[in-house]
C-alpha atoms as a PDB file:
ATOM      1  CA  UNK A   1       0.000   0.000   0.000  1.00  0.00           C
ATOM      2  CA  UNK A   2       1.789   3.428  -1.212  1.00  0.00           C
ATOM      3  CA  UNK A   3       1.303   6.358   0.563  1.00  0.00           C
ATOM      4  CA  UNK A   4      -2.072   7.672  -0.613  1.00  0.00           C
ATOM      5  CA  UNK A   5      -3.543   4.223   0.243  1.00  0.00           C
ATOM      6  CA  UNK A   6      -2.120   4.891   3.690  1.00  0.00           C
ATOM      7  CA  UNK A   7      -3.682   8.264   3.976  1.00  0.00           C
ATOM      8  CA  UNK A   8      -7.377   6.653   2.978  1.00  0.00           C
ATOM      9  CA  UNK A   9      -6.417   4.360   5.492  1.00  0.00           C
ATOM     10  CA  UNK A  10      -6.212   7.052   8.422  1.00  0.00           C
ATOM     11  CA  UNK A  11      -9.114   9.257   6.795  1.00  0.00           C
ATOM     12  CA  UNK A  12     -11.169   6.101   7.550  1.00  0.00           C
ATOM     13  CA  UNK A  13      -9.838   5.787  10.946  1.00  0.00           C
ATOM     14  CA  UNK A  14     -10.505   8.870  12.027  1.00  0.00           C
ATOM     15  CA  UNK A  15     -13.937   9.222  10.864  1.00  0.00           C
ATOM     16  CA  UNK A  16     -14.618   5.557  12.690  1.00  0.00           C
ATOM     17  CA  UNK A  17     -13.163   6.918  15.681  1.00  0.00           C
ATOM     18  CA  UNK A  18     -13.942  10.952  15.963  1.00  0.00           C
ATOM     19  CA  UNK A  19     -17.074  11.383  13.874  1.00  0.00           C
ATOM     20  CA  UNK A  20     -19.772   9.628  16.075  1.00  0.00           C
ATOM     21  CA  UNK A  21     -18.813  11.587  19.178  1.00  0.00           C
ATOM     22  CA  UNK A  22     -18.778  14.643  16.834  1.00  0.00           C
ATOM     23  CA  UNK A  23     -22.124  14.022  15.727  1.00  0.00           C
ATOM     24  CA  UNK A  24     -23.861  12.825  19.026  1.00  0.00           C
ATOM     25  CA  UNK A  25     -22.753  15.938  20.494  1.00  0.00           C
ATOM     26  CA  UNK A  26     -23.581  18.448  18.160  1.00  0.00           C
ATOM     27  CA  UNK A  27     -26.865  16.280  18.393  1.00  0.00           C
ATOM     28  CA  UNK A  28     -27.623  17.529  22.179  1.00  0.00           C
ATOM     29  CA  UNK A  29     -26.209  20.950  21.677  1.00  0.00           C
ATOM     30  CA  UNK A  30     -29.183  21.662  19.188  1.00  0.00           C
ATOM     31  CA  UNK A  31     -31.445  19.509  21.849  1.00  0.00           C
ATOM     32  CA  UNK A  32     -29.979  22.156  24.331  1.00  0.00           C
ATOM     33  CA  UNK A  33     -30.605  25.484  22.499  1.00  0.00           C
ATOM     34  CA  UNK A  34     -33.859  23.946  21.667  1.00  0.00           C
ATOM     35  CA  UNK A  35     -35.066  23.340  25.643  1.00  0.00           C
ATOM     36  CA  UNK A  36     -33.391  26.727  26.848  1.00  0.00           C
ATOM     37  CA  UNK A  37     -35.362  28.134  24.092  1.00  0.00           C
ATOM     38  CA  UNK A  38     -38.605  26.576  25.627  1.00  0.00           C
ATOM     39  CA  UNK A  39     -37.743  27.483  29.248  1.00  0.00           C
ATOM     40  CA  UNK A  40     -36.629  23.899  29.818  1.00  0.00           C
ATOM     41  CA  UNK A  41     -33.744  22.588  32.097  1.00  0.00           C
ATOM     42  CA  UNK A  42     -30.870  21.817  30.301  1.00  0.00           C
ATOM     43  CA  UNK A  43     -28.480  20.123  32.786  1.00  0.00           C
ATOM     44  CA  UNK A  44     -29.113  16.375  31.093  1.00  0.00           C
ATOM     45  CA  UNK A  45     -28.171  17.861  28.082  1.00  0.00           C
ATOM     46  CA  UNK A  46     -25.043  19.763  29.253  1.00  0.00           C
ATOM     47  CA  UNK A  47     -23.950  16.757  30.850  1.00  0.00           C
ATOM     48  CA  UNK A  48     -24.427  14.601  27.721  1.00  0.00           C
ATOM     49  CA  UNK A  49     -22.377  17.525  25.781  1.00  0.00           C
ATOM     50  CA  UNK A  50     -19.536  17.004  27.875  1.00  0.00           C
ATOM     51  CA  UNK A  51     -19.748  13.457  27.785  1.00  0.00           C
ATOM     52  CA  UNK A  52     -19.546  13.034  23.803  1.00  0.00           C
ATOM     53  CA  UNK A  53     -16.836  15.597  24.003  1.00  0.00           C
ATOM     54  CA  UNK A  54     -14.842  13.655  26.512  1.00  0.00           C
ATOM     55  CA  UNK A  55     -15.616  10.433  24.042  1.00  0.00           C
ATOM     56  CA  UNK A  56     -14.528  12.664  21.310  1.00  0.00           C
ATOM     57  CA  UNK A  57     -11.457  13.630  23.219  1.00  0.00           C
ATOM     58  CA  UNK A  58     -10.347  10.290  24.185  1.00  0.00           C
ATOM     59  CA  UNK A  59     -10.821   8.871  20.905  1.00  0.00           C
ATOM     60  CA  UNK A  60      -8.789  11.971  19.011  1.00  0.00           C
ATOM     61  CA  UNK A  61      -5.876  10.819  21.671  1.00  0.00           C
ATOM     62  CA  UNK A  62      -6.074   7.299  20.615  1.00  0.00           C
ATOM     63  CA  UNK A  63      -6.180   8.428  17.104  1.00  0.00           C
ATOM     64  CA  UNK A  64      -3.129  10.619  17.272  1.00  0.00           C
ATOM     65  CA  UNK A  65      -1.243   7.635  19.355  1.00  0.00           C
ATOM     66  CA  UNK A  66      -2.173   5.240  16.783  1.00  0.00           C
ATOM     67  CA  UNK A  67      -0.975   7.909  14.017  1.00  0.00           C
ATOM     68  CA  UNK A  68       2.334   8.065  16.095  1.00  0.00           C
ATOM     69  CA  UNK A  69       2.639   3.906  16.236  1.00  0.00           C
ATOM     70  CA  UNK A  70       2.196   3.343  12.580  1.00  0.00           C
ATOM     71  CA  UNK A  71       4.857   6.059  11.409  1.00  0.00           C
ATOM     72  CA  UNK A  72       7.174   4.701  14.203  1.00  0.00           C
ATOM     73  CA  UNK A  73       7.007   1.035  12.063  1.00  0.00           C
ATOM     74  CA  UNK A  74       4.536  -0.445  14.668  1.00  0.00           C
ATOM     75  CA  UNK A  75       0.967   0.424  16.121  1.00  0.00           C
ATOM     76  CA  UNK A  76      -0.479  -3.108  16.748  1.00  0.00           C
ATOM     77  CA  UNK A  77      -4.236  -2.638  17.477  1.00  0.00           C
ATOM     78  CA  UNK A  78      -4.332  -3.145  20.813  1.00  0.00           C
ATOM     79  CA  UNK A  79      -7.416  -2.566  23.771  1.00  0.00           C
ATOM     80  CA  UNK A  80      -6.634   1.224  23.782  1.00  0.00           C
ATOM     81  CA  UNK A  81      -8.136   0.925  19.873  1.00  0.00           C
ATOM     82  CA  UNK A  82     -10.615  -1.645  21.000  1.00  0.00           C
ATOM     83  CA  UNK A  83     -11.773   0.807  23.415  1.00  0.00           C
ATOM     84  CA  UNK A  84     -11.957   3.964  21.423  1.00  0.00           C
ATOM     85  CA  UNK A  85     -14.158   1.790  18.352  1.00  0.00           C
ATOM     86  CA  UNK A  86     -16.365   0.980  21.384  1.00  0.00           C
ATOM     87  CA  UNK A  87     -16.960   4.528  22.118  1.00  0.00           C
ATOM     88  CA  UNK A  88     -17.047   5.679  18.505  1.00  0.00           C
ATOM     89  CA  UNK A  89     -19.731   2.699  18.033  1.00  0.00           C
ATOM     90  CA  UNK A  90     -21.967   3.330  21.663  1.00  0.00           C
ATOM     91  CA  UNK A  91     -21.620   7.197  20.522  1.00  0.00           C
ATOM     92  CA  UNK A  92     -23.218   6.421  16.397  1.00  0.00           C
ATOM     93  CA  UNK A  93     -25.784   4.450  17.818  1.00  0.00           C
ATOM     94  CA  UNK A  94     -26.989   7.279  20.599  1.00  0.00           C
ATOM     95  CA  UNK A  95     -26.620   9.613  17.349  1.00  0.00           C
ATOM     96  CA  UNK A  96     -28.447   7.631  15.280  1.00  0.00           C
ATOM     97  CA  UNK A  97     -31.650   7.057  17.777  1.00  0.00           C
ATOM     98  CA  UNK A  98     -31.053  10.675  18.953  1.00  0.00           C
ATOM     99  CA  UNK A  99     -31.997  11.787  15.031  1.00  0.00           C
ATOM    100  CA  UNK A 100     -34.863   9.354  14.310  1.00  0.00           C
ATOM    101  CA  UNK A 101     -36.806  10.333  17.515  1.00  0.00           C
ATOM    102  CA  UNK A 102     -36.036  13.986  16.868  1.00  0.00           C
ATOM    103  CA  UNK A 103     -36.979  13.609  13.732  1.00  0.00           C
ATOM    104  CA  UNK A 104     -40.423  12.365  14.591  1.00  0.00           C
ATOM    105  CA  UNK A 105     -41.121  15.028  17.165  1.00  0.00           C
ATOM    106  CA  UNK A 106     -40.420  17.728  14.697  1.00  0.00           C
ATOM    107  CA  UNK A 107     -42.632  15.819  12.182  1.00  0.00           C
ATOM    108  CA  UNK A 108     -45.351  15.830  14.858  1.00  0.00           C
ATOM    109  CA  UNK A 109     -44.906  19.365  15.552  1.00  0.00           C
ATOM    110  CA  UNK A 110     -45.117  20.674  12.143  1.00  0.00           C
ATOM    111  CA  UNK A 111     -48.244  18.572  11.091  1.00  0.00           C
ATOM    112  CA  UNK A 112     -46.332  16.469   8.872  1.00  0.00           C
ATOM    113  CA  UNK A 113     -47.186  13.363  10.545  1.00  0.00           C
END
């Protein structure tokens, strides 16, 4: 594999591992403007914002370690990775329900149900 095979390669791993976390939280920061906008408490949602940001966080770190490995000759995937595709894949499904059931509640809102 040349080097622009190798760069797909870590495209790919950092969207597995960084965009679900992304996603999920940008998913409860509109939740949150969207409660504070109705007078609603937003602590659950603040809390889930910094939780997909520390998800995000951790799995950028295992990114950038794994980056480090692989130019170094090595970067076995190891628990630390194991751990981080976890996170990337609790995080995608959280997203994914998150945007279905909003989905439907805006649908219901608007009539369009």
């Amino acid at each position: 594999m040349g080097m622009q095979g190798s760069a797909i390669a870590l495209m790919f791993l950092s969207s597995l591992l960084c965009l679900p976390p992304y996603l999920a939280m940008q998913m409860f920061q509109r939740s949150c403007r969207r409660a504070r906008r109705r007078g609603l408490p937003t602590t659950r949602y603040s809390l889930a914002i910094y939780a997909c940001l520390g998800a995000f966080l951790f799995n950028l770190a295992v990114f950038a370690v794994t980056v480090r490995a692989l130019a170094q000759g090595g970067g076995d995937f190891g628990p630390l990775q194991t751990v981080a595709v976890a996170v990337a894949w609790v995080t995608f499904w959280l997203w994914l329900f998150l945007a279905v059931s909003l989905g439907r509640n805006v649908r219901r809102g608007r009539g369009l149900r």
